[in-house]
C-alpha atoms as a PDB file:
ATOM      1  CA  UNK A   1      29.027  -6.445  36.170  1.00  0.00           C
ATOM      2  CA  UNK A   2      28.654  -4.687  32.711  1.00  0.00           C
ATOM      3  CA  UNK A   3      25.203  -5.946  31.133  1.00  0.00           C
ATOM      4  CA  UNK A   4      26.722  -5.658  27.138  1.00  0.00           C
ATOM      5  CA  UNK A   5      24.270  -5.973  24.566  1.00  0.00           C
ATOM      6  CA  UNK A   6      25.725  -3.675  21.602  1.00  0.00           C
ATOM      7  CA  UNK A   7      24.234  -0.717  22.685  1.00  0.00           C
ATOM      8  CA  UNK A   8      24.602   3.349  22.098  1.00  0.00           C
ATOM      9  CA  UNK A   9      23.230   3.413  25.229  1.00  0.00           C
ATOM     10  CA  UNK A  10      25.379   0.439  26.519  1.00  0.00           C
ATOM     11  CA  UNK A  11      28.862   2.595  25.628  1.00  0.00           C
ATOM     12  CA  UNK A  12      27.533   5.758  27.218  1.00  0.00           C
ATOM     13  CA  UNK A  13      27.185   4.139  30.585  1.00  0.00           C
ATOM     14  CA  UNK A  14      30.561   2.194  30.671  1.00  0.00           C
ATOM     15  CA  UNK A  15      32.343   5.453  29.706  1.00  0.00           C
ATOM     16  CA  UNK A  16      30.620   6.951  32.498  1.00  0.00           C
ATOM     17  CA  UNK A  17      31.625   4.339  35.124  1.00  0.00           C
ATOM     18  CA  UNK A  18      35.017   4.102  33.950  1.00  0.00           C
ATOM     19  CA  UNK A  19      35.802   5.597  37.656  1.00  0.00           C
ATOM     20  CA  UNK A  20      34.652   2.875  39.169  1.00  0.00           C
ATOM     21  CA  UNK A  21      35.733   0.295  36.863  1.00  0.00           C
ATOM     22  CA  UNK A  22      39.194   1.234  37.762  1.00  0.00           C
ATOM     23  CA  UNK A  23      39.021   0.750  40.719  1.00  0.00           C
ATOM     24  CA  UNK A  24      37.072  -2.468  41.051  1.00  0.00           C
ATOM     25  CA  UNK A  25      38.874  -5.643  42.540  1.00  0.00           C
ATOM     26  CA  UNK A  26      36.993  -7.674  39.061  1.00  0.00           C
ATOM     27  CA  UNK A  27      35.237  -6.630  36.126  1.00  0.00           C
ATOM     28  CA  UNK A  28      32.295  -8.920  34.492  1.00  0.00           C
ATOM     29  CA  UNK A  29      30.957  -8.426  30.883  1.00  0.00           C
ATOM     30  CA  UNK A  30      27.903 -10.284  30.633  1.00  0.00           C
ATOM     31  CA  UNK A  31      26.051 -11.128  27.533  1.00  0.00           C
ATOM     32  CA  UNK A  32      22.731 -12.810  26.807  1.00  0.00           C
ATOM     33  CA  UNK A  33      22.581 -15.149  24.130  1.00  0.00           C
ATOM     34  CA  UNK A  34      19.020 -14.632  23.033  1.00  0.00           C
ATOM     35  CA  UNK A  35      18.370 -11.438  24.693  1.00  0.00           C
ATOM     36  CA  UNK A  36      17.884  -7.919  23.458  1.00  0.00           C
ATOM     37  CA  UNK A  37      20.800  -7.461  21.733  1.00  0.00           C
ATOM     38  CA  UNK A  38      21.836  -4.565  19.063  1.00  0.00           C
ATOM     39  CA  UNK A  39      24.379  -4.233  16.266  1.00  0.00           C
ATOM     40  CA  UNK A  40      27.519  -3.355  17.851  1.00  0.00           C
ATOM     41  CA  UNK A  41      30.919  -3.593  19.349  1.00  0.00           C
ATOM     42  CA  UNK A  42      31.038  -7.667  20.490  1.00  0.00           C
ATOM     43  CA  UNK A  43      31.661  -8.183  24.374  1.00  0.00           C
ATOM     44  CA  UNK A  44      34.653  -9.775  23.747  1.00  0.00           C
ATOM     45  CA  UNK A  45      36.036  -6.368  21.931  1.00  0.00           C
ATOM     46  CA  UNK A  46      34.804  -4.976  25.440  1.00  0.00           C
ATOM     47  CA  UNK A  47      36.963  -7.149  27.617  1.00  0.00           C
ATOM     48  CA  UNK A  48      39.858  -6.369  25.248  1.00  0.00           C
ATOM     49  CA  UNK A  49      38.925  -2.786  25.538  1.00  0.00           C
ATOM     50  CA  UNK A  50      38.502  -2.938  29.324  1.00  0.00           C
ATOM     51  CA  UNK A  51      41.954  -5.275  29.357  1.00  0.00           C
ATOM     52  CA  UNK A  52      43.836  -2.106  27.319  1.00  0.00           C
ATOM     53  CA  UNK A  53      42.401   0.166  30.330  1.00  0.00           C
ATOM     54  CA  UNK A  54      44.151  -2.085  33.002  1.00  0.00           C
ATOM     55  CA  UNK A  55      40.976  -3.440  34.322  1.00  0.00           C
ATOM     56  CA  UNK A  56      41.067  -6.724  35.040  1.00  0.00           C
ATOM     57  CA  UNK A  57      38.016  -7.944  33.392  1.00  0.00           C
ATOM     58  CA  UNK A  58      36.267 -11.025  31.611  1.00  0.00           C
ATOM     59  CA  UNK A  59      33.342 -12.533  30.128  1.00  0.00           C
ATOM     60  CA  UNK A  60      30.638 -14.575  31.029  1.00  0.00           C
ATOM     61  CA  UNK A  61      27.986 -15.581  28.447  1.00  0.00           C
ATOM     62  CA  UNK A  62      24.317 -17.021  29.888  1.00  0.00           C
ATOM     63  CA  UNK A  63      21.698 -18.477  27.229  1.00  0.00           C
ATOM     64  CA  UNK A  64      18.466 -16.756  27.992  1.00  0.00           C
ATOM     65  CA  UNK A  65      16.317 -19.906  28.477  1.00  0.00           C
ATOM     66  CA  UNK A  66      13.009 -19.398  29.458  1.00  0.00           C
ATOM     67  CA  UNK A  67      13.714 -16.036  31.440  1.00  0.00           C
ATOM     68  CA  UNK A  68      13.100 -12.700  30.356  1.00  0.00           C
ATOM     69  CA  UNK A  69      16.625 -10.554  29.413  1.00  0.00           C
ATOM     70  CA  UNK A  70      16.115  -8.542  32.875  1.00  0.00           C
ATOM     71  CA  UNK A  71      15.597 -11.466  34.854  1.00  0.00           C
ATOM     72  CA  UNK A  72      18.669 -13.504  33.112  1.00  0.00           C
ATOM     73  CA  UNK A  73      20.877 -10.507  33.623  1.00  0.00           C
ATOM     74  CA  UNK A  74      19.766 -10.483  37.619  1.00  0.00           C
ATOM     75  CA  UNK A  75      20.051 -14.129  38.209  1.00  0.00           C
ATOM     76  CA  UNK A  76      23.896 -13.806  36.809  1.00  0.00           C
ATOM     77  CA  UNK A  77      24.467 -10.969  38.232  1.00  0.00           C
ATOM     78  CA  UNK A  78      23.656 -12.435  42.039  1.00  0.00           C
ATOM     79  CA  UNK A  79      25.183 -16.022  40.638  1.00  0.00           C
ATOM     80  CA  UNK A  80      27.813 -14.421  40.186  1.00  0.00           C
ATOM     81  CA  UNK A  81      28.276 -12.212  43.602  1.00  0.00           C
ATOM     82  CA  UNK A  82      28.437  -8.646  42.029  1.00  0.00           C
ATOM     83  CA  UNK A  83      27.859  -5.300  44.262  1.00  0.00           C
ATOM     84  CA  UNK A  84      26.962  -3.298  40.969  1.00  0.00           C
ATOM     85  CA  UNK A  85      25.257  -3.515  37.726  1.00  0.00           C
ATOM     86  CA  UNK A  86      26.103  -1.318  34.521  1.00  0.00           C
ATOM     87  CA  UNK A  87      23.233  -1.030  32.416  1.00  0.00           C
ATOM     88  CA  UNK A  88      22.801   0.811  29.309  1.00  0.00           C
ATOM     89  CA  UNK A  89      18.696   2.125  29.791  1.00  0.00           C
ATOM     90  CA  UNK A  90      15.976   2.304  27.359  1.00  0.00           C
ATOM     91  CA  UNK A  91      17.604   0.930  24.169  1.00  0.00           C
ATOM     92  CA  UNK A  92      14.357   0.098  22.530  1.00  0.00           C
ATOM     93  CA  UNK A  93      12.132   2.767  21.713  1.00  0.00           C
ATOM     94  CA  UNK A  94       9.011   3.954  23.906  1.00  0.00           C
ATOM     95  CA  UNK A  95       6.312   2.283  22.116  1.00  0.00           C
ATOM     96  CA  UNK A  96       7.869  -1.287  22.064  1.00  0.00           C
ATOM     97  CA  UNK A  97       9.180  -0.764  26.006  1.00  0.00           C
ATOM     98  CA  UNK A  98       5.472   0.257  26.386  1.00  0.00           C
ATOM     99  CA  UNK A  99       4.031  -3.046  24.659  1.00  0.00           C
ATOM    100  CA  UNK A 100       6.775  -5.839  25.135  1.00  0.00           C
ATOM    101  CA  UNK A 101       8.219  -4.549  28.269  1.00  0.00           C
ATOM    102  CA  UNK A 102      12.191  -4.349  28.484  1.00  0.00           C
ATOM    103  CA  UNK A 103      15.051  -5.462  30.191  1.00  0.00           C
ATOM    104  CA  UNK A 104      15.568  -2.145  31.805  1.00  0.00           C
ATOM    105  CA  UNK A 105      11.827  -2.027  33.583  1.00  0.00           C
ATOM    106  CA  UNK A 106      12.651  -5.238  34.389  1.00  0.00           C
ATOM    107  CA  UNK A 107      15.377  -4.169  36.019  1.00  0.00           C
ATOM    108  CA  UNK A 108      14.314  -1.077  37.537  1.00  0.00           C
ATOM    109  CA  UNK A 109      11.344  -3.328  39.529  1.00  0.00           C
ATOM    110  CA  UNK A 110      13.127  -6.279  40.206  1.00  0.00           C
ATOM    111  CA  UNK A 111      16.960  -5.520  41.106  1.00  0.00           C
ATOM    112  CA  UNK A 112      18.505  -6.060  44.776  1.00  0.00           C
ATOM    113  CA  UNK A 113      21.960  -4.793  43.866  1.00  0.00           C
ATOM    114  CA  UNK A 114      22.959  -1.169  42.612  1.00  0.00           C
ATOM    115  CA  UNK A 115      22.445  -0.088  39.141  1.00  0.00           C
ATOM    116  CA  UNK A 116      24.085   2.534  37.187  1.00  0.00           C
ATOM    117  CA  UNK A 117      21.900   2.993  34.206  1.00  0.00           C
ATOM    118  CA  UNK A 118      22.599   5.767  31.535  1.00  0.00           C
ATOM    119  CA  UNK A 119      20.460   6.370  28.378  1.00  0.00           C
END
């Protein structure tokens, strides 16, 4: 499962798993409706991307709820029976991870599957 939320950071780490997303049997994008999204490239210009690449891939959109973005991505994730998580890392800056928290200290605490993170 690719967590895609717009991100610089987001991009880096799916270029870098590209490996893996090849060979991968399915491909989700997830996105958060309400979460800590960015400007940016839309998931669904991700799953055409990922389509072009011959990875069979497609997206799933949750609504956030009453969950933080971390704990939304994790509950799809395992809803969804993935064995890996792609996670852009520390898109907001320092100070507000420090104060509001994030989803990738979420994350980072909480998860029970792998997790390739890149910043």
């Amino acid at each position: 499962m690719i967590h895609w939320n717009g991100s610089t950071e987001q991009a880096r780490v799916n270029a870098f798993a590209m490996p893996l997303l090849r060979l991968a049997e399915r491909v989700t994008v997830l996105t958060v409706i309400g979460g800590q999204g960015v400007p940016g490239p839309s998931a669904d210009q991700i799953v055409r991307q990922l389509l072009y690449n011959d990875i069979a891939a497609k997206l799933v959109r949750i609504k956030l709820e009453d969950r933080d973005t971390g704990e939304a991505v994790l509950d799809a994730a395992r809803a969804q029976g993935c064995d890996l998580l792609i996670k852009g890392a520390f898109t907001r800056n320092r100070l507000r991870q420090m104060i509001f928290g994030g989803a990738t200290s979420y994350i980072m605490e909480h998860a029970d599957l792998p997790v390739l993170m890149a910043h």
